[in-house]
PDB file of N, CA and C in Angstrom:
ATOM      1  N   UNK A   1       0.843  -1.175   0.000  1.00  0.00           N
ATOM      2  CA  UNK A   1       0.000   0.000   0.000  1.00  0.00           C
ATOM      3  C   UNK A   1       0.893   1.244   0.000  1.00  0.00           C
ATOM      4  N   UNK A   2       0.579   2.011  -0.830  1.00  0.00           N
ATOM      5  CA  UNK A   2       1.387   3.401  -0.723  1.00  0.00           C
ATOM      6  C   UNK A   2       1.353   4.259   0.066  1.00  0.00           C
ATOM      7  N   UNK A   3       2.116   4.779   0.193  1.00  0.00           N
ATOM      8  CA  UNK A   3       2.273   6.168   1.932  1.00  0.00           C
ATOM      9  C   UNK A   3       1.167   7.226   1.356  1.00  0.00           C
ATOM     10  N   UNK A   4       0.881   7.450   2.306  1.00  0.00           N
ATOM     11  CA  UNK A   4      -0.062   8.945   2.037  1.00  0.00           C
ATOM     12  C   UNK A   4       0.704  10.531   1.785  1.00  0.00           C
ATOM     13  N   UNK A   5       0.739  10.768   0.508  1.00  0.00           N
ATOM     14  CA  UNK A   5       1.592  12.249   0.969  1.00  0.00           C
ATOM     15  C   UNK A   5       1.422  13.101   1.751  1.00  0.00           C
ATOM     16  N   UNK A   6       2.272  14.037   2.030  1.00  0.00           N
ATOM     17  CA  UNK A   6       2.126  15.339   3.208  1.00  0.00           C
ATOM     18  C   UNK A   6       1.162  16.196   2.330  1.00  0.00           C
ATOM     19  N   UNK A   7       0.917  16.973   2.874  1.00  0.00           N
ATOM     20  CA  UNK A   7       0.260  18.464   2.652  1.00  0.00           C
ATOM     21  C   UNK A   7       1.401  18.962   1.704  1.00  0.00           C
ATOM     22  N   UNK A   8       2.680  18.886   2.154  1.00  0.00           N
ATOM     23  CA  UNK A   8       3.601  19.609   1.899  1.00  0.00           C
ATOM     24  C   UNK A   8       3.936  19.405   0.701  1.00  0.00           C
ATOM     25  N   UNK A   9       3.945  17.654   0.500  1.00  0.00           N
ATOM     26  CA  UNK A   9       3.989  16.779  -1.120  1.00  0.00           C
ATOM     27  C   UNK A   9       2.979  17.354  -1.811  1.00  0.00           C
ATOM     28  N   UNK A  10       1.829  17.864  -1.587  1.00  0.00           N
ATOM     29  CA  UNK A  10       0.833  17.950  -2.531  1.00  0.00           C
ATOM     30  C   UNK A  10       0.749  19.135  -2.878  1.00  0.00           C
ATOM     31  N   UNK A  11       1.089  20.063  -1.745  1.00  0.00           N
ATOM     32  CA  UNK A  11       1.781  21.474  -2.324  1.00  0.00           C
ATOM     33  C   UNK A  11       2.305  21.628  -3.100  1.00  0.00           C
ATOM     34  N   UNK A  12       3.362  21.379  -2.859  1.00  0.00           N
ATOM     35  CA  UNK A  12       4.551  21.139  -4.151  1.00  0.00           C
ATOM     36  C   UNK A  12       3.797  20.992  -5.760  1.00  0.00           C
ATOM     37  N   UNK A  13       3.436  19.575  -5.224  1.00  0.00           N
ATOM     38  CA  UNK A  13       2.790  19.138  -6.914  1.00  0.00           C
ATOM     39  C   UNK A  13       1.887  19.990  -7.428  1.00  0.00           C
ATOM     40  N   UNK A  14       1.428  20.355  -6.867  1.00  0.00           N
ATOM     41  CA  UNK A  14       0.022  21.151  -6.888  1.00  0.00           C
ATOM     42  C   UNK A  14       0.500  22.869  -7.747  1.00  0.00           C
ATOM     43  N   UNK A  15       1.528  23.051  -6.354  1.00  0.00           N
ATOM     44  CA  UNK A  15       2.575  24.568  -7.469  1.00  0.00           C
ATOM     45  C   UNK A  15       2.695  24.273  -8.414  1.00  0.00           C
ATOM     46  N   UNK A  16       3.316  23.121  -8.869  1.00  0.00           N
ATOM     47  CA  UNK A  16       4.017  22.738 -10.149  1.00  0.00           C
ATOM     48  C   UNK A  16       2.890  22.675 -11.461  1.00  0.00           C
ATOM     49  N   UNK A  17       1.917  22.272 -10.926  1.00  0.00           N
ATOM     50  CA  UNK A  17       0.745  22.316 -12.012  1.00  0.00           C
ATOM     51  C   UNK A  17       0.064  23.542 -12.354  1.00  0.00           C
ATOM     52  N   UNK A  18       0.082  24.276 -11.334  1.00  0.00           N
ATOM     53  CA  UNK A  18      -0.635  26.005 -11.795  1.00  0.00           C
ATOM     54  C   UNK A  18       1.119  26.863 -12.260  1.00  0.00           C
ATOM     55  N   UNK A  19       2.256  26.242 -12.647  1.00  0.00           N
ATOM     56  CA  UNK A  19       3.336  27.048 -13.088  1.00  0.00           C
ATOM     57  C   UNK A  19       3.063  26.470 -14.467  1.00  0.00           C
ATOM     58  N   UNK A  20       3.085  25.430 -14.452  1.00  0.00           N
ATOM     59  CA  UNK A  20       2.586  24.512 -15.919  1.00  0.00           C
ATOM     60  C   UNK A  20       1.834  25.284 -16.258  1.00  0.00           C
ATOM     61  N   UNK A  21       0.431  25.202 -16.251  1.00  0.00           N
ATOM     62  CA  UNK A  21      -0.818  25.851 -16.481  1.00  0.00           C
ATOM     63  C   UNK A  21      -0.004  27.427 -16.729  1.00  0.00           C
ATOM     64  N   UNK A  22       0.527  28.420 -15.963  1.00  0.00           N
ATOM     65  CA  UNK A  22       1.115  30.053 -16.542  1.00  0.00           C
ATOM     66  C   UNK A  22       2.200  29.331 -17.355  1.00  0.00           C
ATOM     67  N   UNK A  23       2.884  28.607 -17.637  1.00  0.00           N
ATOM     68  CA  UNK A  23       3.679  28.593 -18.696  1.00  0.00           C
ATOM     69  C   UNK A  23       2.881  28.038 -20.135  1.00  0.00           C
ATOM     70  N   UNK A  24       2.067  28.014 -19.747  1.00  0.00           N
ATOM     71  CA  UNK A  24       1.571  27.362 -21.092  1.00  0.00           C
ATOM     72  C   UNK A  24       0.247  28.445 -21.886  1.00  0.00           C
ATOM     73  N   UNK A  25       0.293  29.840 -20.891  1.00  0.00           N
ATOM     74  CA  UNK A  25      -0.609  30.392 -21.436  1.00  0.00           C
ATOM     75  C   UNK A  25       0.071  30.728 -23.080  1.00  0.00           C
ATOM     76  N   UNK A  26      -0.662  31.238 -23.842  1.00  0.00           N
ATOM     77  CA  UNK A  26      -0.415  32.124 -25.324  1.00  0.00           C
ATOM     78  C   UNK A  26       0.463  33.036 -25.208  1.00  0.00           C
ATOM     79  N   UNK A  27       1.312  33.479 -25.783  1.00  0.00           N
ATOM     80  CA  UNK A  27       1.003  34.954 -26.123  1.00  0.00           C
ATOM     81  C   UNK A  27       1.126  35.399 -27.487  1.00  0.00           C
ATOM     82  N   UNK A  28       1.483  36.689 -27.896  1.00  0.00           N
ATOM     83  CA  UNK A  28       1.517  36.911 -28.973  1.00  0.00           C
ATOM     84  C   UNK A  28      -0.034  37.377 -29.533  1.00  0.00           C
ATOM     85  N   UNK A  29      -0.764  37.388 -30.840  1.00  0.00           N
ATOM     86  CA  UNK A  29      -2.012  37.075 -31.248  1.00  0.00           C
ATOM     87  C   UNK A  29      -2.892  36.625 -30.582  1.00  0.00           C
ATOM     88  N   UNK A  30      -3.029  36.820 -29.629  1.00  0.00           N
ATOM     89  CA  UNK A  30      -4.560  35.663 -28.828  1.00  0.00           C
ATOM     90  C   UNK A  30      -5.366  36.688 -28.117  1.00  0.00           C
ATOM     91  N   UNK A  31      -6.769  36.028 -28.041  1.00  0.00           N
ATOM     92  CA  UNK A  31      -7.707  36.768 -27.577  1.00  0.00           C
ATOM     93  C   UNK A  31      -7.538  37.028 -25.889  1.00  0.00           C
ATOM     94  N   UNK A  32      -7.494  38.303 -25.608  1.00  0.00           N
ATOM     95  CA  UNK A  32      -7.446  38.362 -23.767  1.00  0.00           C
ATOM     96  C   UNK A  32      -8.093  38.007 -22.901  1.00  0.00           C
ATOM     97  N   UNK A  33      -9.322  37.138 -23.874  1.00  0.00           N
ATOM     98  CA  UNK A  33     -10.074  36.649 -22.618  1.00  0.00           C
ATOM     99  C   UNK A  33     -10.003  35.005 -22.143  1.00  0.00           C
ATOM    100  N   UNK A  34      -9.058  34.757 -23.717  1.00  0.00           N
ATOM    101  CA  UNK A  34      -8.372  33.022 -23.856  1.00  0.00           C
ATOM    102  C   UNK A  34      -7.201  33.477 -22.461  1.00  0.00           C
ATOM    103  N   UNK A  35      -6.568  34.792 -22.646  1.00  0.00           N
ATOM    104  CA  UNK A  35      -5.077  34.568 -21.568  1.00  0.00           C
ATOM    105  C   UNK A  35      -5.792  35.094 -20.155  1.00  0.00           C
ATOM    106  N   UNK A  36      -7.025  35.497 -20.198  1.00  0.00           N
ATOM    107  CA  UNK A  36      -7.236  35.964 -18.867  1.00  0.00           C
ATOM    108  C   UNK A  36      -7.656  34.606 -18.209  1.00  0.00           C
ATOM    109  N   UNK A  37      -8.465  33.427 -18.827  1.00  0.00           N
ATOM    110  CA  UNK A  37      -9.254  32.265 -18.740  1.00  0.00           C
ATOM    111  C   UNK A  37      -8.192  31.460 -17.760  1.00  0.00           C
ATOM    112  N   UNK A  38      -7.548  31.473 -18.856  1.00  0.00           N
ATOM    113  CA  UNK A  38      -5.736  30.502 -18.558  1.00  0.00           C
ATOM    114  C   UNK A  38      -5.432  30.613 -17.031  1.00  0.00           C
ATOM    115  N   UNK A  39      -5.153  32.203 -16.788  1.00  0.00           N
ATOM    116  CA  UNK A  39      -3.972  32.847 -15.972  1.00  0.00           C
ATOM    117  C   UNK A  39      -4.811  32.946 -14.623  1.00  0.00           C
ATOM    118  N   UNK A  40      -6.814  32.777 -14.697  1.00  0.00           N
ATOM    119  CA  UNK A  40      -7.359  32.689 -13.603  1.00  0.00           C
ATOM    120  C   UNK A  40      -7.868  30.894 -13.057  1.00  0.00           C
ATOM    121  N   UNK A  41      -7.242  29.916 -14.296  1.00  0.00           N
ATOM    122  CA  UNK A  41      -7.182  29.006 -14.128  1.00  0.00           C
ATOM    123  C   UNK A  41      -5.791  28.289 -13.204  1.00  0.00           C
ATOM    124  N   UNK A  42      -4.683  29.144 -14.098  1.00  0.00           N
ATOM    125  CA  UNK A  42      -3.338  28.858 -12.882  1.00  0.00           C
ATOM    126  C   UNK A  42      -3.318  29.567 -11.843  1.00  0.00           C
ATOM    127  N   UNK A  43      -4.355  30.438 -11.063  1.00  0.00           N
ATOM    128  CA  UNK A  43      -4.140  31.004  -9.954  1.00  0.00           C
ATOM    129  C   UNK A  43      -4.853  30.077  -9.158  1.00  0.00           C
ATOM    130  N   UNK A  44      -6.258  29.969  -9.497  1.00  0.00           N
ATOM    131  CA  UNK A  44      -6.758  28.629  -8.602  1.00  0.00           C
ATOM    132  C   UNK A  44      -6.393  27.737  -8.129  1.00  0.00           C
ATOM    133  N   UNK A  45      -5.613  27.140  -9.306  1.00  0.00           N
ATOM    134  CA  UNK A  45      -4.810  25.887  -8.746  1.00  0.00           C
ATOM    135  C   UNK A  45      -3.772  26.201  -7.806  1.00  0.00           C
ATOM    136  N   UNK A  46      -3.017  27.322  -7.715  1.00  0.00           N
ATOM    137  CA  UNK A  46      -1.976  28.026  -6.820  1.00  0.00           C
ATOM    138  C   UNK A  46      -2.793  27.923  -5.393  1.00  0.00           C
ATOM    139  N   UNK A  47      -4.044  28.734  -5.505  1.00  0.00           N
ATOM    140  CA  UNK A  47      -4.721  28.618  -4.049  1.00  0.00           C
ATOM    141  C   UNK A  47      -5.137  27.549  -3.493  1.00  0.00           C
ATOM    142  N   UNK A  48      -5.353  26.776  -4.263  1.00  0.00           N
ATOM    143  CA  UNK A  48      -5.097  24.868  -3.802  1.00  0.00           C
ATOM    144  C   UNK A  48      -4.059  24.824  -3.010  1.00  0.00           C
ATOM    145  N   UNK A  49      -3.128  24.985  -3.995  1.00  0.00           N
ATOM    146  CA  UNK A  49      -1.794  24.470  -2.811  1.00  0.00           C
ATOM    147  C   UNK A  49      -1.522  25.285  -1.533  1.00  0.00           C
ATOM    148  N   UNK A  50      -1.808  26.811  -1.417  1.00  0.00           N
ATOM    149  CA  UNK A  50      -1.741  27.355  -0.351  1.00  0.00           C
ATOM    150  C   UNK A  50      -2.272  27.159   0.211  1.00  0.00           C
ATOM    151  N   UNK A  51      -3.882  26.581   0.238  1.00  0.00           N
ATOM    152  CA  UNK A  51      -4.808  26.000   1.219  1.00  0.00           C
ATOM    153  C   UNK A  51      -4.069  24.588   1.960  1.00  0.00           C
ATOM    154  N   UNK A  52      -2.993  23.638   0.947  1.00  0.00           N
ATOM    155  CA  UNK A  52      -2.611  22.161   0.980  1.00  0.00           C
ATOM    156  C   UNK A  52      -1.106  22.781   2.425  1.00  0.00           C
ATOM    157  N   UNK A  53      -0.739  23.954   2.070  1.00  0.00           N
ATOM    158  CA  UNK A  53       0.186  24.234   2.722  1.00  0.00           C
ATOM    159  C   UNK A  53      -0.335  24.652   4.339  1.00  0.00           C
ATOM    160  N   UNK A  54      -1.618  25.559   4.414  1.00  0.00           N
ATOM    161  CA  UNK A  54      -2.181  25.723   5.147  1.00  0.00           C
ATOM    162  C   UNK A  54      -2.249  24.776   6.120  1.00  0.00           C
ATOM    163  N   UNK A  55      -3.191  23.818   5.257  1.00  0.00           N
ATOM    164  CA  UNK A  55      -2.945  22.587   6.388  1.00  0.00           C
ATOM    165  C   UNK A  55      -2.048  21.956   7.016  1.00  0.00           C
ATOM    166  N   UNK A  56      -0.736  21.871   6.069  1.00  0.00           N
ATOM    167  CA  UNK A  56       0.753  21.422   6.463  1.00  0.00           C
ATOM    168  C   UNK A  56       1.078  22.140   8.049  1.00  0.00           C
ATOM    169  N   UNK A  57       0.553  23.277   7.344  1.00  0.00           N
ATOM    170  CA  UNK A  57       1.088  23.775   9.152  1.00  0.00           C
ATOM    171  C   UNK A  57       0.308  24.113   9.734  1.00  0.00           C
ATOM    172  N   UNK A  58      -0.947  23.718  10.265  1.00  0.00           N
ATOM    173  CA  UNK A  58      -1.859  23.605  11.158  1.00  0.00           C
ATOM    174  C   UNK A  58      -1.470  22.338  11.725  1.00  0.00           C
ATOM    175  N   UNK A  59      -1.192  21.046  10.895  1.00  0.00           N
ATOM    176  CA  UNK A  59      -1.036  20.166  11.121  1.00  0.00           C
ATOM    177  C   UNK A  59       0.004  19.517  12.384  1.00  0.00           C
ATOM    178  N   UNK A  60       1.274  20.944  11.813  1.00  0.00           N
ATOM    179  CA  UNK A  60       2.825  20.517  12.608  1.00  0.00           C
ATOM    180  C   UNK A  60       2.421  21.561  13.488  1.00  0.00           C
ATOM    181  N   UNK A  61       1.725  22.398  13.703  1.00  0.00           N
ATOM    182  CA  UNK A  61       1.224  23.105  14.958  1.00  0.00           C
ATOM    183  C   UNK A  61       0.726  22.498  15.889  1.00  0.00           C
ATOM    184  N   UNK A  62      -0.501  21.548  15.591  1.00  0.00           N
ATOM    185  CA  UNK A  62      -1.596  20.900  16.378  1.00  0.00           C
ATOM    186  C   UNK A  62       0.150  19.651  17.002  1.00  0.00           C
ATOM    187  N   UNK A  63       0.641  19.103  16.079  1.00  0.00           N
ATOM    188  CA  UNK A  63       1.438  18.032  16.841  1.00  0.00           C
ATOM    189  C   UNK A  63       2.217  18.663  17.893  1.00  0.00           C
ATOM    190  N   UNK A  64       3.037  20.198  17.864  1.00  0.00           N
ATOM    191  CA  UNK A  64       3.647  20.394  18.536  1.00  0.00           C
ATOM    192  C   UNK A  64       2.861  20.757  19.645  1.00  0.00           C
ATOM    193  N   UNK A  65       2.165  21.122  19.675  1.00  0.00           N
ATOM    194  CA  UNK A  65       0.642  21.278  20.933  1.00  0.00           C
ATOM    195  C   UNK A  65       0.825  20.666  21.866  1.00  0.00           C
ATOM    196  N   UNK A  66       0.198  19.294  21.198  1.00  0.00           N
ATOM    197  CA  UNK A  66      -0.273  18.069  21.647  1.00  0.00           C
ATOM    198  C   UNK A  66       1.010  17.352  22.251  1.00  0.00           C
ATOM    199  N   UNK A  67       2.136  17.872  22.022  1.00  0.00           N
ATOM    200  CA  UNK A  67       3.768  17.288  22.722  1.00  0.00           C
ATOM    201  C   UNK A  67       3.545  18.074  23.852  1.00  0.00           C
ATOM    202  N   UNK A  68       3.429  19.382  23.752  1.00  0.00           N
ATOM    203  CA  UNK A  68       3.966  20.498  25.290  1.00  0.00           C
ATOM    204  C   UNK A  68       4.638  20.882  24.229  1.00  0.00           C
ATOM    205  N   UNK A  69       5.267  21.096  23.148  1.00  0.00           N
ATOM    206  CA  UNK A  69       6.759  21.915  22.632  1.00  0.00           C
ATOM    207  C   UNK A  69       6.068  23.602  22.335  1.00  0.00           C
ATOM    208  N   UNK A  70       6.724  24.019  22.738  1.00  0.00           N
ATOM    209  CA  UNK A  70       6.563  25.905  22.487  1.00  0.00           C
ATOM    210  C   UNK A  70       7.370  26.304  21.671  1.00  0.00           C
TER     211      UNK A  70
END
């Protein structure tokens, strides 16, 4: 059975797919509402991962809590 990734793993991947997504917009000739479509499609996916990161460290917060560590 495979490990479950971190928050932190899926972050990552997750960046990597909304940089994909802005590298792959047009430019040149294209309609601005094809590059606006794109560029509010790779931001979403960006706020994915900041939400995925979010949790990452709520996560290592709640553990250090739950130790006593300050």
């Amino acid at each position: 059975m495979a490990a479950v990734p971190s928050y932190r793993e899926l972050a990552a991947r997750t960046l990597g797919q909304a940089a994909e997504h802005l590298n792959a917009v047009p430019n040149g000739n294209v309609a601005s509402a094809e590059i606006t479509a794109r560029s509010n499609h790779a931001q979403a996916i960006a706020t994915v991962a900041v939400a995925q990161a979010l949790l990452e460290i709520g996560d290592i917060l709640r553990e250090h809590l739950s130790r006593g560590d300050t």
